[in-house]
C-alpha atoms as a PDB file:
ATOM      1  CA  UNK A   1      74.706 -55.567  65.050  1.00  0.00           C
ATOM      2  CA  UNK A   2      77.509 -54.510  66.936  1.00  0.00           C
ATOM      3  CA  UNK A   3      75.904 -54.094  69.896  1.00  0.00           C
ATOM      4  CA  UNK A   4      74.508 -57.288  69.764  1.00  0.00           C
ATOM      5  CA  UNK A   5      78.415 -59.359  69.039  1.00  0.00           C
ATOM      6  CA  UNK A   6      79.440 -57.247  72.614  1.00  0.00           C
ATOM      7  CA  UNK A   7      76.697 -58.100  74.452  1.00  0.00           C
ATOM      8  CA  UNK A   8      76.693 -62.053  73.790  1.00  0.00           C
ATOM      9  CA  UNK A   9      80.979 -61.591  74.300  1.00  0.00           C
ATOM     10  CA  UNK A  10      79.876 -59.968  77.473  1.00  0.00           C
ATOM     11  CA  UNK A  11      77.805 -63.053  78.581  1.00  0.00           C
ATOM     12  CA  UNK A  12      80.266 -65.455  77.354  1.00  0.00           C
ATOM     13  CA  UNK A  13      82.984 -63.646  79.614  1.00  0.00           C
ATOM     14  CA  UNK A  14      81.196 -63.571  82.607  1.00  0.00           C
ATOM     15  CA  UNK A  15      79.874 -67.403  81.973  1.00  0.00           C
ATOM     16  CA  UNK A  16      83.049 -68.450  82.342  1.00  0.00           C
ATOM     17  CA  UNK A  17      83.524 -66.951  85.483  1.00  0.00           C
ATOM     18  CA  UNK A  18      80.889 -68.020  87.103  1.00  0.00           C
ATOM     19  CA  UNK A  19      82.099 -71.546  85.433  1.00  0.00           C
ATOM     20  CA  UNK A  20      84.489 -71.742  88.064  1.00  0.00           C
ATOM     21  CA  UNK A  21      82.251 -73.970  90.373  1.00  0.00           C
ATOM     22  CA  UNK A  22      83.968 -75.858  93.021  1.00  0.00           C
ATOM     23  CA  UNK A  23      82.926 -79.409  91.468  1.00  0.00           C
ATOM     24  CA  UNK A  24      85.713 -80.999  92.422  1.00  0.00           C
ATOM     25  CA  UNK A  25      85.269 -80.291  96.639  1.00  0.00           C
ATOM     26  CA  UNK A  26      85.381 -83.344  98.593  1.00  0.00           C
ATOM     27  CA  UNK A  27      85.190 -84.743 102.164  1.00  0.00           C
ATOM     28  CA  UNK A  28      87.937 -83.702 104.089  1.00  0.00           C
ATOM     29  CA  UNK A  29      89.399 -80.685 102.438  1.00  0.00           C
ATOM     30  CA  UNK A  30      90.552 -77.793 103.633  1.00  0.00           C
ATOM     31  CA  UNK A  31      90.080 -74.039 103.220  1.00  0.00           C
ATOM     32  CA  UNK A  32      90.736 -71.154 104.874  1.00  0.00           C
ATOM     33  CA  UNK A  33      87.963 -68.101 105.558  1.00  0.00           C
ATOM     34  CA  UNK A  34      88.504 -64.721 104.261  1.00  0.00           C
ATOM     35  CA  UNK A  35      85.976 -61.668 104.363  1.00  0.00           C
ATOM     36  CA  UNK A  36      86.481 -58.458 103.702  1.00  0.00           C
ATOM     37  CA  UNK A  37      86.710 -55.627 106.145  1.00  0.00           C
ATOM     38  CA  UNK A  38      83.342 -54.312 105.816  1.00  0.00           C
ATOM     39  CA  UNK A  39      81.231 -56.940 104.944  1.00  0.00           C
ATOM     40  CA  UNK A  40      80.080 -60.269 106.970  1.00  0.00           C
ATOM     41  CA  UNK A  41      80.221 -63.144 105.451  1.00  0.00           C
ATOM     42  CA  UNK A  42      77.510 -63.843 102.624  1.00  0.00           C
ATOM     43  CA  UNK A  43      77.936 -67.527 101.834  1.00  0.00           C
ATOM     44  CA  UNK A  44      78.156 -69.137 105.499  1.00  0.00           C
ATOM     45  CA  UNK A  45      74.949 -69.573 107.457  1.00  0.00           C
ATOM     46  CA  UNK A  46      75.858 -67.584 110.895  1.00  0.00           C
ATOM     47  CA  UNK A  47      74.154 -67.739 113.980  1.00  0.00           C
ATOM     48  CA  UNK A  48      71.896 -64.835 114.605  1.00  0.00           C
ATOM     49  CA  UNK A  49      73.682 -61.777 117.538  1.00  0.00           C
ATOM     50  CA  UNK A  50      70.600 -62.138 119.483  1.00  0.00           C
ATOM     51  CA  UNK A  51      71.087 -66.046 119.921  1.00  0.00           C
ATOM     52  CA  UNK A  52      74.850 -65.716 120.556  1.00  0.00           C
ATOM     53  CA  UNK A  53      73.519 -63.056 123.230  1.00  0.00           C
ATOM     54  CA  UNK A  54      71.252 -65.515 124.821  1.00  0.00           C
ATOM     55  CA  UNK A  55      73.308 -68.655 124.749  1.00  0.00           C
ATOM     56  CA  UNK A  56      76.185 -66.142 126.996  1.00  0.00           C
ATOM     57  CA  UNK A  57      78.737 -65.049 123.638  1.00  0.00           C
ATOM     58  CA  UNK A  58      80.335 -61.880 122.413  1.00  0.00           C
ATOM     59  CA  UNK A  59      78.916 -62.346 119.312  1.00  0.00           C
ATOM     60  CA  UNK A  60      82.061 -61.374 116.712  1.00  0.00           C
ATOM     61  CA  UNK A  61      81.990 -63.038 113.137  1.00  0.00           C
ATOM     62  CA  UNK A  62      85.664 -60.992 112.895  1.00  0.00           C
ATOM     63  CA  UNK A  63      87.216 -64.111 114.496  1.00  0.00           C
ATOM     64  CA  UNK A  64      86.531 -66.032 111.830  1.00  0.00           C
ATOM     65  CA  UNK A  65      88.405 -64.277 109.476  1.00  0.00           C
ATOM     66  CA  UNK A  66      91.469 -66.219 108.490  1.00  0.00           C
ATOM     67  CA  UNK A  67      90.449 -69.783 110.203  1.00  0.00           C
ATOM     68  CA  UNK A  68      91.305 -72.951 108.764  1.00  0.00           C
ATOM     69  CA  UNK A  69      87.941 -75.369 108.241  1.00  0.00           C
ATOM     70  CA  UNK A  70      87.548 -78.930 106.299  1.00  0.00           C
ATOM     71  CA  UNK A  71      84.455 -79.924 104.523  1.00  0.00           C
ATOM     72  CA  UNK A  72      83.048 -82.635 106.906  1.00  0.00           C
ATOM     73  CA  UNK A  73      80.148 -83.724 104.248  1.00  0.00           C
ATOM     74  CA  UNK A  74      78.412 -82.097 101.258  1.00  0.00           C
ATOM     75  CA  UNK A  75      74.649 -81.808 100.716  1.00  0.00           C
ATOM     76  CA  UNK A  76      72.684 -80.926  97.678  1.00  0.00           C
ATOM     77  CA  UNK A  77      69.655 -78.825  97.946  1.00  0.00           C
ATOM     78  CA  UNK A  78      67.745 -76.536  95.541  1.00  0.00           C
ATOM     79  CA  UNK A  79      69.764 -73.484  96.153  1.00  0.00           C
ATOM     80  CA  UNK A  80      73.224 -74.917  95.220  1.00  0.00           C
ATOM     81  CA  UNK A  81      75.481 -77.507  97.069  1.00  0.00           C
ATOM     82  CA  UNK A  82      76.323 -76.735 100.851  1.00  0.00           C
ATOM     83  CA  UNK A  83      79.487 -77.828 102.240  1.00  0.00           C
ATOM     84  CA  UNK A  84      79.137 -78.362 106.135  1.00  0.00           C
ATOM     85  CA  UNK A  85      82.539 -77.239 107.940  1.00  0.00           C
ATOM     86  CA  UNK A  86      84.505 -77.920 111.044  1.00  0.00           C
ATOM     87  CA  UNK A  87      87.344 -76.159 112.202  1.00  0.00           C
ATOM     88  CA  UNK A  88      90.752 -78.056 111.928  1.00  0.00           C
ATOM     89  CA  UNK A  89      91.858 -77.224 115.503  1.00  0.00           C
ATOM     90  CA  UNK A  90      88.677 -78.923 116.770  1.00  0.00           C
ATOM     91  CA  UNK A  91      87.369 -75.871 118.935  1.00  0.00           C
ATOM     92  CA  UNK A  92      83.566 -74.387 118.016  1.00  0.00           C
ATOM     93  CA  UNK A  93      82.884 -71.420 115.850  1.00  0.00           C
ATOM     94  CA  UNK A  94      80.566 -70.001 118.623  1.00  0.00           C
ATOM     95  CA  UNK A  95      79.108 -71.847 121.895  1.00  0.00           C
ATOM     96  CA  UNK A  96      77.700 -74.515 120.878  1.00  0.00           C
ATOM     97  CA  UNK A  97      78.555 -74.424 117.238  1.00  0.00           C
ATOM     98  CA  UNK A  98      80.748 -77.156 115.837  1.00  0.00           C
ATOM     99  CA  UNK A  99      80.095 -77.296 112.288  1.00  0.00           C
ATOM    100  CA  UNK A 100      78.455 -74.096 109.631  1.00  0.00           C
ATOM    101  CA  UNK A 101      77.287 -74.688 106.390  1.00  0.00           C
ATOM    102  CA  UNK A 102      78.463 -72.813 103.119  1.00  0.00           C
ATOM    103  CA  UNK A 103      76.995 -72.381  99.863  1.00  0.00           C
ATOM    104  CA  UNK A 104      80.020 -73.533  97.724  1.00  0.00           C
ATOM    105  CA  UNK A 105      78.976 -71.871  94.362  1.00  0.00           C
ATOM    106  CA  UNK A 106      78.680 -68.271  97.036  1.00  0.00           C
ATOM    107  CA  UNK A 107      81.786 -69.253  98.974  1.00  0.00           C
ATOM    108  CA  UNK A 108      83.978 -69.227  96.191  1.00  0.00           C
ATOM    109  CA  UNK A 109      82.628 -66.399  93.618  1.00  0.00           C
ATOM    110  CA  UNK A 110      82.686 -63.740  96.837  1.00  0.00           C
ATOM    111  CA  UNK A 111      86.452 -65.462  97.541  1.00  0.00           C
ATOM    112  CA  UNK A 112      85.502 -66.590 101.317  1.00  0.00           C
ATOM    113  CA  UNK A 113      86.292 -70.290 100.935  1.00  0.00           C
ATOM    114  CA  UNK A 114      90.525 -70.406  99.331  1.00  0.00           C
END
């Protein structure tokens, strides 16, 4: 019995922090991209090296540690709600790259969008 009360305590506590969903992201906010040292970036849909390589870029996703980006538009899918971002200083991500999309419900449970 016991085992059962701290194993539905332990699914309520972790439902509510996954219940943290960023509902309330609209057009034209702002956030600013964190990753950890080690690890790329999960949420964001990168470029592949190779195609950096072949369009002429030193492919480095460190650069876009600590850039600000606004949420140009929002799209619903299947797999969650993807925010599609621009950088605030108007420059591209990579050559030819204006915009990446995120996986908001990703983005903000790994703590890469703030």
């Amino acid at each position: 019995m016991r085992t059962i009360i701290l194993f539905s305590l332990c699914l309520m506590i972790s439902g509510l922090g996954f219940a943290q969903q960023p509902e309330n992201v609209e057009k034209g906010d702002t956030f600013t991209l964190k990753s950890s040292s080690n690890v790329k970036f999960q949420s964001l849909k990168l470029p592949k090296l190779n195609f950096l390589v072949k369009q002429g870029e030193r492919p480095n996703y460190k650069k876009l540690n600590g850039l600000e980006v606004e949420v140009v538009s929002l799209e619903e899918t299947k797999k969650g709600t993807y925010a599609v971002l621009k950088r605030t200083d108007d420059k591209d991500f990579f050559i030819h790259r204006k915009t990446l999309k995120a996986n908001l419900e990703k983005a903000f449970s790994y703590g890469e969008l703030e």
